[in-house]
Protein backbone atom coordinates (compact mmCIF):
# COMPACT_ATOMS: atom_id res chain seq x y z
CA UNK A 1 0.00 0.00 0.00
CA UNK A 2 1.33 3.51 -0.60
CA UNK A 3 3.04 5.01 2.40
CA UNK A 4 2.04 8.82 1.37
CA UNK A 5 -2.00 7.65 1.87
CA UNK A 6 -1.13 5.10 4.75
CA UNK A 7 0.03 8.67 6.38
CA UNK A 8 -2.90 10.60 5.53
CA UNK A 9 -4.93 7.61 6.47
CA UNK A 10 -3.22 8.08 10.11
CA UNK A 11 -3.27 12.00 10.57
CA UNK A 12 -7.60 11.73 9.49
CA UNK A 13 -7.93 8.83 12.09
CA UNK A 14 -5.72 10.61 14.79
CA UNK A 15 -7.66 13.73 14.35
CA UNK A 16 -11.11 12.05 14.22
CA UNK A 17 -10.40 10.68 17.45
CA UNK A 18 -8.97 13.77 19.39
CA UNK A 19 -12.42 15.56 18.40
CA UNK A 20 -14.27 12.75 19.62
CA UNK A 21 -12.14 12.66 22.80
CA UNK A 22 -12.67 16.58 22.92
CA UNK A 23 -16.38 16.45 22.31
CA UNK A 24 -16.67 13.52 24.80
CA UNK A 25 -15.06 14.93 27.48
CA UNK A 26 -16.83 18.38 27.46
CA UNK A 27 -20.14 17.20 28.31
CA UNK A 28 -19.16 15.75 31.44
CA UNK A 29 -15.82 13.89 32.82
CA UNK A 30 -17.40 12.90 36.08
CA UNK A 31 -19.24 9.87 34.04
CA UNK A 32 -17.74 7.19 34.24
CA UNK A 33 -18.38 6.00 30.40
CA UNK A 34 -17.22 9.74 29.21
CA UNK A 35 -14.29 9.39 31.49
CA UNK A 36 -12.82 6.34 29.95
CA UNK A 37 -14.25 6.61 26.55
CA UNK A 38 -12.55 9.98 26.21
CA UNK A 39 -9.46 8.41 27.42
CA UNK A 40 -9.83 5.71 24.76
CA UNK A 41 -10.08 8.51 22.19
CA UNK A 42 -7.31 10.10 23.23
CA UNK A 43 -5.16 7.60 23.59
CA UNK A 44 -5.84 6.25 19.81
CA UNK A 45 -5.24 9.72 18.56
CA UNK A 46 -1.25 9.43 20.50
CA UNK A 47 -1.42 6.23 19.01
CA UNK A 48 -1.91 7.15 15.52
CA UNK A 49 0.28 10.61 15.98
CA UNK A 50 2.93 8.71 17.09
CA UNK A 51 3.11 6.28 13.73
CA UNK A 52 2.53 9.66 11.70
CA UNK A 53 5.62 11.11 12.78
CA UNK A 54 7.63 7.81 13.42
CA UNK A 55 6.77 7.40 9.33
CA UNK A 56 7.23 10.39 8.29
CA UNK A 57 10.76 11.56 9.42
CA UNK A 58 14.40 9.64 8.04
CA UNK A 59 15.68 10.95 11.25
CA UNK A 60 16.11 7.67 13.38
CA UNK A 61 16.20 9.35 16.48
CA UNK A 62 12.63 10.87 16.39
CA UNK A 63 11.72 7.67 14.81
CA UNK A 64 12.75 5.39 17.84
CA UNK A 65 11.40 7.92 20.23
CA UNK A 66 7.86 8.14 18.61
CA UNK A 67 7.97 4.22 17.29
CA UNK A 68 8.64 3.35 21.16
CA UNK A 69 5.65 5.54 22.12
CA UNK A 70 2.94 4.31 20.16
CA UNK A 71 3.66 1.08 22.12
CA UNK A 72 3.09 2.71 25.57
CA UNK A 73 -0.50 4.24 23.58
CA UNK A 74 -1.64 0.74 22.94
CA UNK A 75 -1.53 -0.17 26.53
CA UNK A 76 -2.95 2.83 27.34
CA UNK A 77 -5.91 2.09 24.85
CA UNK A 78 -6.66 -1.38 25.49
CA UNK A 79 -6.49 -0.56 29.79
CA UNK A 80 -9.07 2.48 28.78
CA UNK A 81 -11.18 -0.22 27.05
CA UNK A 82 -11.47 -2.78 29.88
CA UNK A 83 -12.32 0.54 31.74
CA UNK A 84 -14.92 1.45 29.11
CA UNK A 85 -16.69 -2.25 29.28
CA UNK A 86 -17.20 -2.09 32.87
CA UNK A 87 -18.77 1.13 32.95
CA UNK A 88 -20.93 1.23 29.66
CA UNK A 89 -23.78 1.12 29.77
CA UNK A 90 -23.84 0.73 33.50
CA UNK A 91 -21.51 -0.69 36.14
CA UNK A 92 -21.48 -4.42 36.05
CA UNK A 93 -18.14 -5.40 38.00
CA UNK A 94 -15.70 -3.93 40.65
CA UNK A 95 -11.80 -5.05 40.31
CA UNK A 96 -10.62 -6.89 42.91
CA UNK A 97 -6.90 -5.93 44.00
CA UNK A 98 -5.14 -8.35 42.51
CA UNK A 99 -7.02 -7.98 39.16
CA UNK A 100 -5.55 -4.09 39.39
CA UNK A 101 -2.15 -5.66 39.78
CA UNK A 102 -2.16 -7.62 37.25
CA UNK A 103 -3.64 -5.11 34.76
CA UNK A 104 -1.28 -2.17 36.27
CA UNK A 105 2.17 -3.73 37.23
CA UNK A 106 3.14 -5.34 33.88
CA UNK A 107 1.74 -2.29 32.33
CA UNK A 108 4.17 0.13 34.05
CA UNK A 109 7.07 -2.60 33.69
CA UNK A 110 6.35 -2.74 29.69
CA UNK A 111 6.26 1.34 29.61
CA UNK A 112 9.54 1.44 30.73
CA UNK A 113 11.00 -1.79 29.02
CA UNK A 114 10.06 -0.50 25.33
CA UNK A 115 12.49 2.72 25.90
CA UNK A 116 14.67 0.19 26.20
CA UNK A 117 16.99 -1.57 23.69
CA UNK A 118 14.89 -5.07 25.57
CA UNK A 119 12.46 -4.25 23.20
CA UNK A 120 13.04 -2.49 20.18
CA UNK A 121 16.83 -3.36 19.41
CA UNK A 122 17.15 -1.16 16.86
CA UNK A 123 16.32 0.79 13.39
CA UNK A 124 17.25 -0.17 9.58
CA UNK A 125 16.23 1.42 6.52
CA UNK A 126 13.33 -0.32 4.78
CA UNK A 127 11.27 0.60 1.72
CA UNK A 128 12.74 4.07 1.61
CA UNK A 129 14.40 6.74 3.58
CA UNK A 130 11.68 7.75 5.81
CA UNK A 131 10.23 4.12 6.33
CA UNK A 132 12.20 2.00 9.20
CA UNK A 133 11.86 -1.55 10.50
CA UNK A 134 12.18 -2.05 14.07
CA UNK A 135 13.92 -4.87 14.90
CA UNK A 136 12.54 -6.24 17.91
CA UNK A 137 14.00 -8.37 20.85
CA UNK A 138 10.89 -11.25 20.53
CA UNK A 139 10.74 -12.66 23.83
CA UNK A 140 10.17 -9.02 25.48
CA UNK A 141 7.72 -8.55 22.42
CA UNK A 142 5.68 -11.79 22.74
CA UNK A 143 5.48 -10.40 26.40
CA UNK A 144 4.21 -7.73 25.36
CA UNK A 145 1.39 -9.29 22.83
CA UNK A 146 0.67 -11.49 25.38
CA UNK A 147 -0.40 -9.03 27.70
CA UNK A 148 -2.15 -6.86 25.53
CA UNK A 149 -4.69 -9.79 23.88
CA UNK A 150 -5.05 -10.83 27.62
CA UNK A 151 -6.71 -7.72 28.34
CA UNK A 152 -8.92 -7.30 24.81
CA UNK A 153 -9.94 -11.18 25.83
CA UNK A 154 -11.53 -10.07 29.36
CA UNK A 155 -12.74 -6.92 27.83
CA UNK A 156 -14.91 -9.39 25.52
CA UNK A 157 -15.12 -11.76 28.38
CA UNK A 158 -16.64 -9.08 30.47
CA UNK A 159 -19.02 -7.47 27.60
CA UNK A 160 -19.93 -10.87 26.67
CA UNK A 161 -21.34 -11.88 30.46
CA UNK A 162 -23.18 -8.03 30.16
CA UNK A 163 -24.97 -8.60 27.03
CA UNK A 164 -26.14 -11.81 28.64
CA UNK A 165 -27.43 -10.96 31.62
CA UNK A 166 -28.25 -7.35 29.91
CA UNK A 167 -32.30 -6.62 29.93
CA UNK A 168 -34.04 -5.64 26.57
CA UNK A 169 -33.32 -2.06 27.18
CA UNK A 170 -29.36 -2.55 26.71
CA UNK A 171 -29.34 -6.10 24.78
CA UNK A 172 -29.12 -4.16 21.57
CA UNK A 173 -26.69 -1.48 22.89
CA UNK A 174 -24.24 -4.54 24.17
CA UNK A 175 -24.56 -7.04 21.39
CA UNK A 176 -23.40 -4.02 18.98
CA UNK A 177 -20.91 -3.02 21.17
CA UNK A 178 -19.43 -6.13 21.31
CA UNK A 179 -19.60 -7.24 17.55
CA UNK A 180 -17.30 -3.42 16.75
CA UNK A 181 -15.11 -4.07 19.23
CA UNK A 182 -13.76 -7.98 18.14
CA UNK A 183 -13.76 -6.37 14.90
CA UNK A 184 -11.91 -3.07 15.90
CA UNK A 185 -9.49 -5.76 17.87
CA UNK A 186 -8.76 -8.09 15.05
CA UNK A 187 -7.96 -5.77 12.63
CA UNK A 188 -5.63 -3.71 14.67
CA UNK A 189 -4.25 -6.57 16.31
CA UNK A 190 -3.73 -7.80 12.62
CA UNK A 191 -1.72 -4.67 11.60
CA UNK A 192 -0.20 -3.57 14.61
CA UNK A 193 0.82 -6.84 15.67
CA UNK A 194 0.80 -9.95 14.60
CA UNK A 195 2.16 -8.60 10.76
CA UNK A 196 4.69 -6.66 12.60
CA UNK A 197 5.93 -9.61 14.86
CA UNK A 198 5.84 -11.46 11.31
CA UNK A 199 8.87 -8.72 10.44
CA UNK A 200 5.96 -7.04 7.48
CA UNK A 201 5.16 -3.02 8.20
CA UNK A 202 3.54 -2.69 5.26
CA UNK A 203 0.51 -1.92 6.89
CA UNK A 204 1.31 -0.79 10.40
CA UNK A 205 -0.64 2.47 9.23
CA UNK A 206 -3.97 1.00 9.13
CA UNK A 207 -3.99 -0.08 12.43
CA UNK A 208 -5.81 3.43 13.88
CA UNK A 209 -7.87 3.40 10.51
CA UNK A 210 -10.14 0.62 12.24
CA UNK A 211 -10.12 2.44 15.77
CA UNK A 212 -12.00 5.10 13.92
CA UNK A 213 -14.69 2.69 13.32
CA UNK A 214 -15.21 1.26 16.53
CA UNK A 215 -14.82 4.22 18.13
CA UNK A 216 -17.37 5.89 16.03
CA UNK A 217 -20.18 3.36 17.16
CA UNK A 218 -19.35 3.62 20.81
CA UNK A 219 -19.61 7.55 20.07
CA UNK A 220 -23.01 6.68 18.78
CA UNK A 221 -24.35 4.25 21.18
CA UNK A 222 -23.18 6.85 24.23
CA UNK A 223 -25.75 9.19 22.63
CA UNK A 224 -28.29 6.99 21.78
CA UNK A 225 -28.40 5.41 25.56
CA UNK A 226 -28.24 9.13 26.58
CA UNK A 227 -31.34 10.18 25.08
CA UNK A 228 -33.36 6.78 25.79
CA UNK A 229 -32.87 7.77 29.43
C-alpha cells in the first residue's frame, strides 16, 4: 500500500479521534463511560500521531522515540477499554486488588522496558528513507502481545457476560458493542501486531484506521443510551 496515503490515512484517524475525545469529554468527565471513553479517544489519537511522525521523518532518532511511544498508547488504549466495558452502559463489576495488579504492574514494567533496547533493538532502513523496521528483541515482544490480547480477551469476556445478563433495554446497545469491538481488535491486532511480529510493516498504518470505526459506534451508542434515558 502507498506510504504517502497510509500517512494521511493516520493524521484523518488521529484527528477524528482527538475531536471525539474533545467532544466527549466536554459534556461531562465525572461519568464514568465519558471518562474512559474519552481516554480511549485520546489515547488512539497518541497512538496514531505517534506512527505519523515515526513514518514520516528519516531521522532515526525521532523515529525510535515516537515508534517506542505508540507502544506505551496501545496499553494505554486497550487498559481504557477494559475501563470502558465495565462502565458502559452501566456498572457491572468492581476489580478486585489483585485484578488491578495484574492489569497495572506489567503495564508500568512494559512502559519502561520499550524505551529500552529489551524491546526495540534497533532501526534499519526499509522501503525508503523515511520508512524503518524495528527490529525487535521477541521474547520481550511476545510479552508484550501477550499481555495486551489478555486484556482485549476479558474486555470481551466481560461485555460478553453483560450482554447476557443485559435486559431488553441494553441487549441491543451490548450485542453491537461487542460485535465493533472484536472487529476493531482483530484488525488492529492484525496490523499492529501480529504482521509486525511477522517482520511485514507494510501496513502498520492501518492499524488506527479501524479504531475510527469502533470508536465511532461507541460515540453513537453513548448518545443513543443518553437520550433513551
Amino acid at each position: 500500500m502507498n506510504p504517502n496515503l497510509q500517512n494521511y490515512i493516520l493524521l484523518i484517524a488521529g484527528l477524528i479521534n482527538l475531536i471525539m475525545s474533545i467532544f466527549i469529554i466536554s459534556r461531562g468527565w465525572k461519568n464514568k463511560v465519558n471518562l474512559y471513553f474519552s481516554l480511549l479517544t485520546f489515547f488512539n489519537f497518541l497512538w496514531a500521531g505517534g506512527l505519523f511522525i515515526s513514518r514520516s521523518t528519516a531521522d532515526v532518532g525521532i523515529t525510535s522515540l515516537f515508534s517506542r511511544s505508540t507502544y506505551v498508547s496501545a496499553i494505554a488504549i486497550i487498559i481504557s477499554l477494559l475501563y470502558f466495558v465495565i462502565y458502559f452502559p452501566y456498572k457491572s463489576k468492581e476489580l478486585h486488588s489483585w485484578q488491578k495488579i495484574i492489569i497495572w504492574v506489567p503495564a508500568m514494567l512494559l512502559s519502561v522496558i520499550i524505551f529500552t533496547n529489551y524491546f526495540i533493538v534497533e532501526f534499519i532502513t526499509a522501503y525508503s528513507e523515511y520508512e524503518f523496521i524495528s527490529v525487535f528483541y521477541k521474547p520481550i515482544f511476545l510479552i508484550y502481545v501477550l499481555y495486551f490480547v489478555s486484556l482485549a480477551s476479558f474486555s470481551i469476556y466481560y461485555l460478553l457476560d453483560k450482554y447476557k445478563g443485559a435486559v431488553i433495554t441494553f441487549r441491543k446497545q451490548t450485542g453491537l458493542l461487542l460485535i465493533t469491538i472484536i472487529i476493531g481488535l482483530i484488525f488492529g491486532a492484525y496490523f499492529d501486531l501480529f504482521l509486525i511480529y511477522m517482520g511485514d510493516f507494510r501496513f502498520n498504518g492501518l492499524g488506527p484506521l479501524f479504531t475510527v470505526f469502533m470508536n465511532a459506534v461507541v460515540f453513537y451508542l453513548i448518545f443513543s443510551s443518553k437520550k433513551e434515558k
